[in-house]
Protein backbone atom coordinates (compact mmCIF):
# COMPACT_ATOMS: atom_id res chain seq x y z
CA UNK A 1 -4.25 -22.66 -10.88
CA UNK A 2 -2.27 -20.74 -13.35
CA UNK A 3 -0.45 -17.83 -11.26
CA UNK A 4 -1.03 -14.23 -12.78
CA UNK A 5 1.41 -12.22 -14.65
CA UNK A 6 1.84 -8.34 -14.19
CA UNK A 7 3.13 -5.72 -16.15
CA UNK A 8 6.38 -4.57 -15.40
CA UNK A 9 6.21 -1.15 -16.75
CA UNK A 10 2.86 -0.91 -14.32
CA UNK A 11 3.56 -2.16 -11.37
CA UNK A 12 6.16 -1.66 -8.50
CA UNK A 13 6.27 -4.97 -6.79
CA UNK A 14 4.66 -8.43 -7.73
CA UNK A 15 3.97 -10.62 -4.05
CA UNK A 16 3.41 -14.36 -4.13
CA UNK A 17 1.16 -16.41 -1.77
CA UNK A 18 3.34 -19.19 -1.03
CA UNK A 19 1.48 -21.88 0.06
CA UNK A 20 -1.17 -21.57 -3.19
CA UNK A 21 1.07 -19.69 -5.62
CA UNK A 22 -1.56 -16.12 -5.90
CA UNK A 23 -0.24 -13.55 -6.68
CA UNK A 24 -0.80 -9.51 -5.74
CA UNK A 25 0.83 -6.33 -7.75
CA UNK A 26 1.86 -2.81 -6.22
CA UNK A 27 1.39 -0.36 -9.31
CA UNK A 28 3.73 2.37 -9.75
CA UNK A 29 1.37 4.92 -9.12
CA UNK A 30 0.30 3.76 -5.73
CA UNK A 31 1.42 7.48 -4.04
CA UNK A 32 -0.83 9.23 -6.65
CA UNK A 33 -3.79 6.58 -5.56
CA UNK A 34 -2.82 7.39 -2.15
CA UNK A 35 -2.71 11.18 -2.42
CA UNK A 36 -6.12 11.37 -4.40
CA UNK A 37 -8.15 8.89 -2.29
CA UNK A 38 -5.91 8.38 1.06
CA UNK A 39 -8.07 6.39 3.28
CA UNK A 40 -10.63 5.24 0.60
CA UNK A 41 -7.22 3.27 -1.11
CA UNK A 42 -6.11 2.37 1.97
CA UNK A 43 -9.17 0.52 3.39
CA UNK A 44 -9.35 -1.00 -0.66
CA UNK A 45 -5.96 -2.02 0.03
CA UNK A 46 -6.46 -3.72 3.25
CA UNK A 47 -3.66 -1.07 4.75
CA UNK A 48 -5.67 -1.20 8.46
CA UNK A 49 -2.99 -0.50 10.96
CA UNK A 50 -1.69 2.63 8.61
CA UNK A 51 -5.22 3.61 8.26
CA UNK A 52 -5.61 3.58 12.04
CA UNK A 53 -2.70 5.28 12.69
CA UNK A 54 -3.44 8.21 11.20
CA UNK A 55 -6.59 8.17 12.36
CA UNK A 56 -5.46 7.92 15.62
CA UNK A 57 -2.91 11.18 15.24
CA UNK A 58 -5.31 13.24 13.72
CA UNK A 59 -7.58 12.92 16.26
CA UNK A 60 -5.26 13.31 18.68
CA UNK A 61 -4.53 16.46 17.08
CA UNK A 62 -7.81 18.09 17.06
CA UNK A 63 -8.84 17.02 20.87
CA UNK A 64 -5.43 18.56 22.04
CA UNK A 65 -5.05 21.49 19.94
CA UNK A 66 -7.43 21.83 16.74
CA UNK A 67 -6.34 24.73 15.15
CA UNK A 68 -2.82 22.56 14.14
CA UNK A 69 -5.35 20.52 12.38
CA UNK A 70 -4.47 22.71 9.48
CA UNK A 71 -0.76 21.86 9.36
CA UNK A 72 -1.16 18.54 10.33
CA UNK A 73 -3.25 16.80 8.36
CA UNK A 74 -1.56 17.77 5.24
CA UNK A 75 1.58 16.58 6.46
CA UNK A 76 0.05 12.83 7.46
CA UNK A 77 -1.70 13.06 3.96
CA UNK A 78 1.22 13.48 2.55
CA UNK A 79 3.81 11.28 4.35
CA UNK A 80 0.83 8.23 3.74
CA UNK A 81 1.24 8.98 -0.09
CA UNK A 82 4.99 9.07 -0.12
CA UNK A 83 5.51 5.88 2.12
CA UNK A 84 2.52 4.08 -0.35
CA UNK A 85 5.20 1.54 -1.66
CA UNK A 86 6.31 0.13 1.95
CA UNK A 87 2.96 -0.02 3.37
CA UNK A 88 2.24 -2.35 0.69
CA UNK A 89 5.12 -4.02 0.79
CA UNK A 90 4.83 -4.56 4.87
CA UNK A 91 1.63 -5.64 4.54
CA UNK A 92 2.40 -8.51 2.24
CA UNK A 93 5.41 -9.27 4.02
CA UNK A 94 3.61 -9.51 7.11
CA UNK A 95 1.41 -11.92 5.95
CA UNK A 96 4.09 -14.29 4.86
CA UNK A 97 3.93 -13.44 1.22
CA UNK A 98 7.36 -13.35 -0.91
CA UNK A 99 8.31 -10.69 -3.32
CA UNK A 100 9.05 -11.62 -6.70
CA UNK A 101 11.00 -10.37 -9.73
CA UNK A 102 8.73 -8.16 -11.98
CA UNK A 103 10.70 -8.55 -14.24
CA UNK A 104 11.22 -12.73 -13.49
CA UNK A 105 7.97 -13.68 -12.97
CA UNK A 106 8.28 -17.67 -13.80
CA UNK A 107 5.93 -20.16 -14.32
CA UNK A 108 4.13 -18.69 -16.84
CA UNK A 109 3.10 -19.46 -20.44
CA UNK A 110 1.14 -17.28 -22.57
């Protein structure tokens, strides 16, 4: 299987599969994906335990005190869009995937 090759000027952060060579991209604009769609990209993205998280503190929020609803759920919004890049990357690391060179990406031929 011929591995894929990214962009550079698109994407963020290229992960590798090692143990069948796939490979996954991070685009650049993940924090604007994240701040337009929030937990629509993050369940596309497979970003569960971030997902939950939030979930978890905003409901939190509104059983103890719903009226700071209003301040806090822009804030979480927010801080998920701005933290976009090292959710990804945690994920993939997680998994035992390895973080390439965008810029590097070998074994390729076009």
């Amino acid at each position: 299987m011929r591995p894929r090759v990214f962009n550079p000027n698109r994407y963020a952060a290229v992960y590798e599969n090692p143990t069948n060579g796939w490979r996954e991209a991070a685009p650049k604009l993940a924090w604007l994906w994240m701040f337009l769609f929030g937990v629509f990209y993050m369940a596309a993205r497979s970003l569960w335990r971030p997902l939950i998280v939030s979930m978890l503190i905003l409901m939190a929020t509104s059983i103890i005190m719903w009226p700071l609803l209003i301040f806090i759920a822009p804030v979480v919004w927010v801080a998920s869009a701005a933290q976009s890049q090292s959710l990804i990357r945690a994920r993939y690391m997680r998994m035992g995937w390895r973080q390439i060179d965008v810029y590097k990406q070998i074994g390729v031929t076009d």
